[in-house]
C-alpha atoms as a PDB file:
ATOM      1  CA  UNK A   1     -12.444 -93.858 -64.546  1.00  0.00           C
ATOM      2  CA  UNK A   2     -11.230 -91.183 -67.268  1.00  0.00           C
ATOM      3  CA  UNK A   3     -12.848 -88.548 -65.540  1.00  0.00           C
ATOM      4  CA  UNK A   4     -11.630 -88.666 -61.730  1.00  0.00           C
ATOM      5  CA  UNK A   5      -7.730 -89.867 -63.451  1.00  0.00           C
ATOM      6  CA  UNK A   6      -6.645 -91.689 -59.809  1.00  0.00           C
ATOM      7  CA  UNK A   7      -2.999 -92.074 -59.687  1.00  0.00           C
ATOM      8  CA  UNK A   8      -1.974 -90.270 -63.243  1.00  0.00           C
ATOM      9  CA  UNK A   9       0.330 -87.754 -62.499  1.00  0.00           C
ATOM     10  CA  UNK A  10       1.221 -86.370 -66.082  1.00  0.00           C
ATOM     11  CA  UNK A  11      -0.798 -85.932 -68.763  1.00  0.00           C
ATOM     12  CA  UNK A  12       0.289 -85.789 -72.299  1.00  0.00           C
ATOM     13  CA  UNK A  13      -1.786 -83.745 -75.078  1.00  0.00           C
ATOM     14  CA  UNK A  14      -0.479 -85.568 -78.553  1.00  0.00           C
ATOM     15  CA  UNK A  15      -0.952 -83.072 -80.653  1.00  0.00           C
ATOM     16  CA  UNK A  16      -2.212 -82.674 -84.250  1.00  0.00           C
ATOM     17  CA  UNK A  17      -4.678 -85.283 -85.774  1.00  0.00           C
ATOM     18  CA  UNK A  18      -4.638 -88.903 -85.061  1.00  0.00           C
ATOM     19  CA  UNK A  19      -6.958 -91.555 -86.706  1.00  0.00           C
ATOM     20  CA  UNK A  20      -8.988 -92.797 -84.072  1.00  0.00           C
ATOM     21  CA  UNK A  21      -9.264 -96.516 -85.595  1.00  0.00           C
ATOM     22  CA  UNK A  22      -6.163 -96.904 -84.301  1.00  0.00           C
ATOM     23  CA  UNK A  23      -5.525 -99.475 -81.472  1.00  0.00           C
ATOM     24  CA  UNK A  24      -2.976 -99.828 -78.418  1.00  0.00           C
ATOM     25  CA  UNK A  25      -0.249-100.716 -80.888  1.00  0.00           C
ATOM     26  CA  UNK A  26      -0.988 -97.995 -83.123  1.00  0.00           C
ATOM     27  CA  UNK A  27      -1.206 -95.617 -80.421  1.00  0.00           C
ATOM     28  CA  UNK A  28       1.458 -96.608 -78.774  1.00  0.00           C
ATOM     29  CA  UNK A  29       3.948 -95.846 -82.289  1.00  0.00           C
ATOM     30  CA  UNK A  30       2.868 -92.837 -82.870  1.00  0.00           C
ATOM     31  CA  UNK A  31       4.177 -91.926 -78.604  1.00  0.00           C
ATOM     32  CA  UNK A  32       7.659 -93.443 -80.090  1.00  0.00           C
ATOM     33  CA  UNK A  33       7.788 -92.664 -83.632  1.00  0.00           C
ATOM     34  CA  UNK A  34       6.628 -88.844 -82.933  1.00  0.00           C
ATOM     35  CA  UNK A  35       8.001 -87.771 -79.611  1.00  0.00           C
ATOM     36  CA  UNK A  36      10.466 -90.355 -79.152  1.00  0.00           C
ATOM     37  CA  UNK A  37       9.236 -91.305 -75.897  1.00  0.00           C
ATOM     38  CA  UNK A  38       8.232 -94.278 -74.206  1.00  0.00           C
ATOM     39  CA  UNK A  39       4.718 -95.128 -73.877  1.00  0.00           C
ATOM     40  CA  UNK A  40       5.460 -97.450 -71.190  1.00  0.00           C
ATOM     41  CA  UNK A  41       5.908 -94.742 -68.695  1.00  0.00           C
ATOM     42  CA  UNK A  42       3.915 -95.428 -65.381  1.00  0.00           C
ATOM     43  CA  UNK A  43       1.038 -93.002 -64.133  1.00  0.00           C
ATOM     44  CA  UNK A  44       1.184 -90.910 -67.660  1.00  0.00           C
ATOM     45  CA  UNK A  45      -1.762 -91.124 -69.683  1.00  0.00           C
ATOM     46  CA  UNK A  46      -1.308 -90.048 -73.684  1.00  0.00           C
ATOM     47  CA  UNK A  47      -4.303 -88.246 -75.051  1.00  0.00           C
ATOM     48  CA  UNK A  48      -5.416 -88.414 -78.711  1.00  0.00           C
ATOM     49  CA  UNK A  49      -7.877 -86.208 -80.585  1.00  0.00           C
ATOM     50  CA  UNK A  50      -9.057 -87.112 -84.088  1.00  0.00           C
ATOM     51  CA  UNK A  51     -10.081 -84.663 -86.731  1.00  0.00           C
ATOM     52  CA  UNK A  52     -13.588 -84.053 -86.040  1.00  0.00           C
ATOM     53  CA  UNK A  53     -12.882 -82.821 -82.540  1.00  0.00           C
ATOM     54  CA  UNK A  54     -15.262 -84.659 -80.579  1.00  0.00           C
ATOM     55  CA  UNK A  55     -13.668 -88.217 -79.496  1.00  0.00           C
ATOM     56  CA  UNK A  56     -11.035 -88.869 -77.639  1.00  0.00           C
ATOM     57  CA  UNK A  57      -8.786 -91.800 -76.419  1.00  0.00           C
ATOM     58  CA  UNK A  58      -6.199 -92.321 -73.738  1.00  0.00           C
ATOM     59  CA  UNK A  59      -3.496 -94.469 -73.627  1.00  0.00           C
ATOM     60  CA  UNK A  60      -2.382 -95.546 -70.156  1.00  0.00           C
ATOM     61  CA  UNK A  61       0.433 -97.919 -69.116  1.00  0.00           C
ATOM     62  CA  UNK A  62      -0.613-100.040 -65.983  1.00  0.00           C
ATOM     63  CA  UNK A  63       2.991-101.781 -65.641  1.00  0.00           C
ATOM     64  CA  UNK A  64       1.032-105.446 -66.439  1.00  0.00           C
ATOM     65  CA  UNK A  65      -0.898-103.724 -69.610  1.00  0.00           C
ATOM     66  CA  UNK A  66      -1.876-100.684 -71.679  1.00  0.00           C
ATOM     67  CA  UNK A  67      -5.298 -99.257 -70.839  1.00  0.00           C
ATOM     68  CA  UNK A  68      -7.430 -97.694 -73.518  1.00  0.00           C
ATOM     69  CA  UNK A  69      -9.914 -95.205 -72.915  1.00  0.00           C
ATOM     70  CA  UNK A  70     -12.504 -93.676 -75.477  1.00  0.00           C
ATOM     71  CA  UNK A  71     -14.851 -91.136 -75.007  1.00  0.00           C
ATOM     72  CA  UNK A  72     -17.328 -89.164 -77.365  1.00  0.00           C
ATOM     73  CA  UNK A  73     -18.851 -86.010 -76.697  1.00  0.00           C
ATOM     74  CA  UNK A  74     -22.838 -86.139 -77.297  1.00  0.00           C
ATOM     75  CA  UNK A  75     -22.742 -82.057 -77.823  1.00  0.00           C
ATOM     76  CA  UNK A  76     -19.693 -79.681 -79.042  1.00  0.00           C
ATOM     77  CA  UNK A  77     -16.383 -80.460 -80.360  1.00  0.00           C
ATOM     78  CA  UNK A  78     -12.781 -79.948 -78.511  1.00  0.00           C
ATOM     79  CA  UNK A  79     -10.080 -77.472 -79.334  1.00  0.00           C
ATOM     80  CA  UNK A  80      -6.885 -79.413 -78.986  1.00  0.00           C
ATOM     81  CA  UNK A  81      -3.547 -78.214 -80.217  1.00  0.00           C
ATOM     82  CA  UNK A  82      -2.534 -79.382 -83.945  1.00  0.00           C
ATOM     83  CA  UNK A  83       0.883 -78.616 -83.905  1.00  0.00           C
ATOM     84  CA  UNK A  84       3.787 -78.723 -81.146  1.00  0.00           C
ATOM     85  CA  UNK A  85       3.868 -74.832 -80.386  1.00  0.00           C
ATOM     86  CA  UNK A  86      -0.141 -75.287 -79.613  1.00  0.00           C
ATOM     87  CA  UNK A  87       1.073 -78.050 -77.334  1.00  0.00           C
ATOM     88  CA  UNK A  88       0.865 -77.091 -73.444  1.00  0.00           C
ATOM     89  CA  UNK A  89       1.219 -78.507 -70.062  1.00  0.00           C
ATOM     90  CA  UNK A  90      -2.336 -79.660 -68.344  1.00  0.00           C
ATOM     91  CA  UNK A  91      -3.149 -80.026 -64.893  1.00  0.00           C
ATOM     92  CA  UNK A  92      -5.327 -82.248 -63.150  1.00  0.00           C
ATOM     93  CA  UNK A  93      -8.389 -79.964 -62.824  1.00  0.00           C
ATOM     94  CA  UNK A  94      -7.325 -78.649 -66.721  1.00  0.00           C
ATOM     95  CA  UNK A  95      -7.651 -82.218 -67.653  1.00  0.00           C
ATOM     96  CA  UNK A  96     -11.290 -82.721 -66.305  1.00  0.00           C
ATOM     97  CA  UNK A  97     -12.636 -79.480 -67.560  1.00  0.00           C
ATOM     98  CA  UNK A  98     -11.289 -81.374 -70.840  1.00  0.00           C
ATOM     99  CA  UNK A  99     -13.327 -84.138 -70.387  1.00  0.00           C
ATOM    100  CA  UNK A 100     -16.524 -81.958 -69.731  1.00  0.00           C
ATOM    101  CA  UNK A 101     -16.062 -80.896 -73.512  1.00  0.00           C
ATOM    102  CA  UNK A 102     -14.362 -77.268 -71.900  1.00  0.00           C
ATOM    103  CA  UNK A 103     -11.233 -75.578 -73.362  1.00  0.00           C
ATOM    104  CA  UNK A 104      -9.149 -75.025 -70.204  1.00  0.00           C
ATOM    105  CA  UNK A 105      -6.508 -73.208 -72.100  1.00  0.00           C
ATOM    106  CA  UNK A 106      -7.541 -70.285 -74.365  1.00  0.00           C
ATOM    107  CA  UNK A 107     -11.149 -70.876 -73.660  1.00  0.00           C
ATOM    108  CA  UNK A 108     -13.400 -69.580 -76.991  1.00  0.00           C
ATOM    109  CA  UNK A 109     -16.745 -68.053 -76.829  1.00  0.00           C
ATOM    110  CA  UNK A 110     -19.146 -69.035 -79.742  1.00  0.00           C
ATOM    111  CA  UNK A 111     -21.574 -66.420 -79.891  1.00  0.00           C
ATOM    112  CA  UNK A 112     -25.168 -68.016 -81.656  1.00  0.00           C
ATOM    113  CA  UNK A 113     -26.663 -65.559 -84.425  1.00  0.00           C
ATOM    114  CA  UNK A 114     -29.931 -65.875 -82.374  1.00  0.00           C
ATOM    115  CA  UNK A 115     -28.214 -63.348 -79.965  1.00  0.00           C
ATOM    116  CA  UNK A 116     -28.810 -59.685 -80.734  1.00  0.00           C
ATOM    117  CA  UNK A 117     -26.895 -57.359 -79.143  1.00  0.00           C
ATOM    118  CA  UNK A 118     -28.943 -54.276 -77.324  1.00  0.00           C
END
């Protein structure tokens, strides 16, 4: 369900650090308190990153409910924006190289200290 996104049409990276203990209400302040926005927008799903980088949550609006979505990535962390001018539009395909743990913007390349260069 996070992963193939049917029906979303925008996606919103929240940027900066948000405690993941946080529930639908919680979420759903920070959308208005923050970026004075509605969270009750149809087909927009609100993405949240917390500080370590590699868990994630969604809020979605269904027009009956809120949706919330977790995931936590088994290997390697996410780089997600921290402050607004970090912040950038995703697309579709963007959004599931996200959700494979992949930096579709500004991709970084970790280089192990095993390597040796010849």
């Amino acid at each position: 369900m996070l992963y193939e996104a049917h029906g979303i049409k925008k996606f919103v990276v929240v940027c900066g650090y948000t405690d993941l203990r946080k529930g639908i209400e919680g979420l759903a302040q920070i959308i208005e308190g923050t970026y004075n926005v509605s969270p009750f927008e149809e087909d927009t799903l609100y993405l949240f990153c917390g500080r370590r980088g590699d868990r994630i949550k969604a809020l979605l609006w269904e027009g009956t409910g809120f949706l919330l979505l977790y995931k936590r990535f088994e290997n390697g962390t996410l780089s997600w924006p921290r402050t607004p001018q970090e912040a950038v539009a995703i697309s579709k395909h963007e959004y599931r190289l996200l959700l494979q743990g992949l930096n579709p913007v500004k991709p970084k390349v970790r280089i192990s200290s095993a390597t040796t260069a010849f």
